[in-house]
N, C-alpha and C. Protein backbone atom coordinates (compact mmCIF):
# COMPACT_ATOMS: atom_id res chain seq x y z
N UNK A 1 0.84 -1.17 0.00
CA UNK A 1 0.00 0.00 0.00
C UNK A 1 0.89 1.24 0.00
N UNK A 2 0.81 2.45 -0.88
CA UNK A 2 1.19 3.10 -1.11
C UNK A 2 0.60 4.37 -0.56
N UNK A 3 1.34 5.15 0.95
CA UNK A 3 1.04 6.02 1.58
C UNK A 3 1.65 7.61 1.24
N UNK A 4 0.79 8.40 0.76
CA UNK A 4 0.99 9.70 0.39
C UNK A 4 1.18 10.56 1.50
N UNK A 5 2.33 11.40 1.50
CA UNK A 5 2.10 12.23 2.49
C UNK A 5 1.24 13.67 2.73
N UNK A 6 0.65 14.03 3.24
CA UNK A 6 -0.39 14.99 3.99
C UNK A 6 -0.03 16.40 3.24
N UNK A 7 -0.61 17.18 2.70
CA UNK A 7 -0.29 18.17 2.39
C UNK A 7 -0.29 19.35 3.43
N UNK A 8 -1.01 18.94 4.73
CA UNK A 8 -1.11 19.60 5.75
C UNK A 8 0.10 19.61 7.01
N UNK A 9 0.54 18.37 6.79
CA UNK A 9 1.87 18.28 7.33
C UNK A 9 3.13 19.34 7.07
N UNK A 10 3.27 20.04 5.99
CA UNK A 10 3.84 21.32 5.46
C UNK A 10 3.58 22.39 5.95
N UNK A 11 2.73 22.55 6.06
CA UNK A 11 2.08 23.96 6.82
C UNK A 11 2.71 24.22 8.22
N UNK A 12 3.14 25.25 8.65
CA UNK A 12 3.93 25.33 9.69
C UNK A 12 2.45 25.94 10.54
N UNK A 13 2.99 25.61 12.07
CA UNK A 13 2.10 25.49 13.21
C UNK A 13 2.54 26.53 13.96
N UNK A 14 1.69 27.61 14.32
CA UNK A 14 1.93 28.82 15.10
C UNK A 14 0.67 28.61 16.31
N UNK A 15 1.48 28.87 17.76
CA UNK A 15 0.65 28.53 18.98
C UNK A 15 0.91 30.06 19.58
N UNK A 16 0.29 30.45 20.21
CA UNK A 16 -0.34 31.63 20.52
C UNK A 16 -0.65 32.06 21.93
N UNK A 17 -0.14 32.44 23.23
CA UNK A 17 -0.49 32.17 24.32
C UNK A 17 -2.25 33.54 24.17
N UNK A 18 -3.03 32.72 24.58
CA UNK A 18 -4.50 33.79 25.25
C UNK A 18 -4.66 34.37 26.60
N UNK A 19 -4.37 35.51 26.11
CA UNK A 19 -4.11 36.66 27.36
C UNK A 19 -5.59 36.96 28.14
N UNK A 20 -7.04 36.88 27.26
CA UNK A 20 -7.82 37.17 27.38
C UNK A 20 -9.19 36.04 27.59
N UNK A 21 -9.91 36.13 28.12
CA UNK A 21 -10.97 35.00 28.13
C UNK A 21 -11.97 35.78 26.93
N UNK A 22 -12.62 34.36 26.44
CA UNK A 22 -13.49 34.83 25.51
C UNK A 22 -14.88 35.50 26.05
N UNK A 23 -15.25 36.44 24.79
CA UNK A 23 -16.50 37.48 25.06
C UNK A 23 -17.86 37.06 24.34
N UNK A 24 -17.62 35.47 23.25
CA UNK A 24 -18.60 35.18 23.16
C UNK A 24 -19.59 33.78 24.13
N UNK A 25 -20.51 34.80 24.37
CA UNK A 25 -21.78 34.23 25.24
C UNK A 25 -22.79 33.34 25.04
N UNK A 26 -22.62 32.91 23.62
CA UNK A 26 -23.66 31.94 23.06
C UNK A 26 -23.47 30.86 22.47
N UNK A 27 -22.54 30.37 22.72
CA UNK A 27 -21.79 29.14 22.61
C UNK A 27 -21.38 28.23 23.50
N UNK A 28 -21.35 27.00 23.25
CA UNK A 28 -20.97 25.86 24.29
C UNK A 28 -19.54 25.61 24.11
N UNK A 29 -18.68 25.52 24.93
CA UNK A 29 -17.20 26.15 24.71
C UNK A 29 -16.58 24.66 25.54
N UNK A 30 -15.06 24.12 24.79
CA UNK A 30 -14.74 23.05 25.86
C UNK A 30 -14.07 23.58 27.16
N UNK A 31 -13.67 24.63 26.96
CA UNK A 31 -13.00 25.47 28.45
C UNK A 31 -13.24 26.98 28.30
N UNK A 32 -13.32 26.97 29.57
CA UNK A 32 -13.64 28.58 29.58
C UNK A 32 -12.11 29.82 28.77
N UNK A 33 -11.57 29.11 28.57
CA UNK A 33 -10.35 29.61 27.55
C UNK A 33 -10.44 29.57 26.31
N UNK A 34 -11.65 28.82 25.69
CA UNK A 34 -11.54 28.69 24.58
C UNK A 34 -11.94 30.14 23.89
N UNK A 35 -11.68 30.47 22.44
CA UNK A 35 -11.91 32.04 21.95
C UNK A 35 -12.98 31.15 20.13
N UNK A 36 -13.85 32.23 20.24
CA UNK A 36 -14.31 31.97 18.77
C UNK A 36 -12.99 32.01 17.70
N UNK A 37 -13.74 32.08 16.56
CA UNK A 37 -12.75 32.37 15.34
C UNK A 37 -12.01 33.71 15.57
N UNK A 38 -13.04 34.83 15.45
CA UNK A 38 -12.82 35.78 15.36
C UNK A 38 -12.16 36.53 16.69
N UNK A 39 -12.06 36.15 17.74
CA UNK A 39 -11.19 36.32 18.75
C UNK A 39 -9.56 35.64 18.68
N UNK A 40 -9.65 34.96 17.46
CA UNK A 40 -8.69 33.93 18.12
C UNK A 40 -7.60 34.79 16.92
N UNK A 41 -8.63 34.97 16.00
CA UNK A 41 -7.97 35.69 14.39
C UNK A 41 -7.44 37.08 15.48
N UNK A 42 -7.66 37.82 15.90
CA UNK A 42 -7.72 38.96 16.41
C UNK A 42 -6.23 38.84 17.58
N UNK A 43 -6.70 37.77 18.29
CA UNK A 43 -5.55 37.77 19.24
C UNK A 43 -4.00 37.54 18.70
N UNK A 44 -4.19 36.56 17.47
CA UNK A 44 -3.12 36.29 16.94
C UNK A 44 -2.53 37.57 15.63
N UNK A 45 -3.39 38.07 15.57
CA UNK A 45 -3.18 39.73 14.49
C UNK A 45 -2.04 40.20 15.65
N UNK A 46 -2.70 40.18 16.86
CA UNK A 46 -2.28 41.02 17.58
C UNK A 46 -0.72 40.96 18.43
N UNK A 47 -0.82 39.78 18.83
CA UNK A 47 0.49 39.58 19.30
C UNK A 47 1.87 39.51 17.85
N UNK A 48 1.29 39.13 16.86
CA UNK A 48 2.00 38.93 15.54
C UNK A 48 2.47 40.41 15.24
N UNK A 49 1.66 41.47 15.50
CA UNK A 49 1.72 43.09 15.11
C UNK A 49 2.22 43.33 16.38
N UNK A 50 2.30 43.19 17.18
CA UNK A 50 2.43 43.70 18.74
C UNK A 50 2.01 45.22 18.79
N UNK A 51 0.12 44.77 18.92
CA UNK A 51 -0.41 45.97 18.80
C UNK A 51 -1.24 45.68 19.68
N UNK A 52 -1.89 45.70 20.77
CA UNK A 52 -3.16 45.53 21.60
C UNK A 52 -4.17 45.83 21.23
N UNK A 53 -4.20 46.70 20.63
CA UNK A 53 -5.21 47.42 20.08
C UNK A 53 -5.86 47.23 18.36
N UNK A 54 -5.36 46.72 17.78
CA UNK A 54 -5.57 46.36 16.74
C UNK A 54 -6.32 45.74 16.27
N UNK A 55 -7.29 46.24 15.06
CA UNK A 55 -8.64 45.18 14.82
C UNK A 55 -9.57 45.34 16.09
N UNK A 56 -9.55 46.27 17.01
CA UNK A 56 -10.53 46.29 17.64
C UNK A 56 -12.33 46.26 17.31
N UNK A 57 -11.95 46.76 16.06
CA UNK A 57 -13.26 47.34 15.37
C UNK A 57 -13.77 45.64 15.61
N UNK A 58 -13.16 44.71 14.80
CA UNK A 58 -14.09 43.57 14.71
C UNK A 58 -14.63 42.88 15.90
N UNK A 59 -13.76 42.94 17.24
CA UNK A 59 -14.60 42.62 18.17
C UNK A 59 -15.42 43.50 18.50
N UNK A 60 -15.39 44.65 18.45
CA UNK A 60 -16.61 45.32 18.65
C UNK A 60 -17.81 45.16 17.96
N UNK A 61 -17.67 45.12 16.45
CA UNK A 61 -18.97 44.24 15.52
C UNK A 61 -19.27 43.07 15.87
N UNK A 62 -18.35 42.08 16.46
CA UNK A 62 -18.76 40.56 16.97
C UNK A 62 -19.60 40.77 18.66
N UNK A 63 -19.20 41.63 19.63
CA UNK A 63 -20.15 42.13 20.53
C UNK A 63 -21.72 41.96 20.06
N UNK A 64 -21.58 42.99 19.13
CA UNK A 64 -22.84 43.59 19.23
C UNK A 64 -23.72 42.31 18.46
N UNK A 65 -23.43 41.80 17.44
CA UNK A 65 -23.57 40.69 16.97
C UNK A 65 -24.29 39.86 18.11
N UNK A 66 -23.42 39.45 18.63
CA UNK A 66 -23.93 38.34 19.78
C UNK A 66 -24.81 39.44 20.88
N UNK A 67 -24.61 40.09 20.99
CA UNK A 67 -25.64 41.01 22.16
C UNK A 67 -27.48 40.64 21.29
N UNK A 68 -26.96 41.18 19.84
CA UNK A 68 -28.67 41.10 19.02
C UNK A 68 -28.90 39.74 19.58
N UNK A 69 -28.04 38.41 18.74
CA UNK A 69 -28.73 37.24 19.15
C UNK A 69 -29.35 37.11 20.40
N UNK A 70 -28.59 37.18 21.38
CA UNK A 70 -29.07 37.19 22.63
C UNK A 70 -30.29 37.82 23.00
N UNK A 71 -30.48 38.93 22.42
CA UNK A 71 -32.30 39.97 23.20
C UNK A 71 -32.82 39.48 21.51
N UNK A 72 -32.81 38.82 20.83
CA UNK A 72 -33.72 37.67 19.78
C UNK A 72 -34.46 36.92 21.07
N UNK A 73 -33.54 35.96 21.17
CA UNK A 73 -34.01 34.60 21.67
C UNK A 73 -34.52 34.82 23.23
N UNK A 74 -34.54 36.19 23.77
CA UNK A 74 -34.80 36.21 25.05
C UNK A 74 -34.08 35.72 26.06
N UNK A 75 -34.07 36.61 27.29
CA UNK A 75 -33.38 36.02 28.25
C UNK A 75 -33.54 35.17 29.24
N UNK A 76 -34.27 34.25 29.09
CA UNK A 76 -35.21 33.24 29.79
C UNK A 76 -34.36 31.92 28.69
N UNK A 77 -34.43 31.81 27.43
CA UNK A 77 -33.77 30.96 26.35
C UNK A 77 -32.08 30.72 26.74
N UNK A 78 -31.78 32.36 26.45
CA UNK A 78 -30.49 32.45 27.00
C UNK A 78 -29.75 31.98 28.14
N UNK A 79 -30.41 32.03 29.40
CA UNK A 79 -30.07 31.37 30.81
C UNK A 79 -30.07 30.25 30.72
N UNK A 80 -31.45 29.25 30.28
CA UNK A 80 -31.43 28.28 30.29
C UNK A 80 -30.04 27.33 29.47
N UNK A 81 -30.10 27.99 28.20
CA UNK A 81 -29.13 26.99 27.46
C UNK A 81 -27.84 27.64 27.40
N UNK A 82 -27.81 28.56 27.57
CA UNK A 82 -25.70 28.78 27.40
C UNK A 82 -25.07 29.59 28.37
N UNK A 83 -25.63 30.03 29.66
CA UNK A 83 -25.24 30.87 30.54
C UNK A 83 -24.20 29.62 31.56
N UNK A 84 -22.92 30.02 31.10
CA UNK A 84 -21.92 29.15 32.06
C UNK A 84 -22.05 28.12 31.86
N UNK A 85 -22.43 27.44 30.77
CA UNK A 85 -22.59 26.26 29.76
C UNK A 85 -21.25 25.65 29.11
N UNK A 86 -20.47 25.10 29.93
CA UNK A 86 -18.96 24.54 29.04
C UNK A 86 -19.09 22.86 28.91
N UNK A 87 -18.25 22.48 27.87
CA UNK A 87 -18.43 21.21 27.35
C UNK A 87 -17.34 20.37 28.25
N UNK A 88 -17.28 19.28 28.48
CA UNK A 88 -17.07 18.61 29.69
C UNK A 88 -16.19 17.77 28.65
């Protein structure tokens, strides 16, 4: 049998320490450390630029984002299913 190697194996691996806990609220998360996409894109802009501040704009659009979902579905929905809700 003739085993090909991975094209993903090439790709070099960049790890990232998270300074910050995540700000999205509507998700079932495996640790309270874990960051969405867009936190995670952001954190790593950031330490890569060594800018703190940088790309702020998009977490601020991802806030508000998740704030709408949240007063959608009500806060009775909200408590019940994702308030301090982590995956085990």
């Amino acid at each position: 049998m003739l085993i090909k190697k991975s094209l993903l194996s090439d790709i070099k691996s960049n790890y990232f320490k998270v300074s910050t806990l995540s700000n999205h609220r509507i998700r079932k998360a495996p640790s309270i450390t874990s960051l969405s996409t867009v936190e995670a894109i952001v954190t790593f802009l950031r330490q890569t630029g060594g800018n703190d501040q940088l790309h702020q704009s998009l977490l601020d659009i991802f806030d508000q984002l998740v704030d709408k979902q949240i007063s959608a579905m009500g806060k009775t929905i909200y408590q019940k299913n994702y308030l301090n809700k982590f995956c085990t």
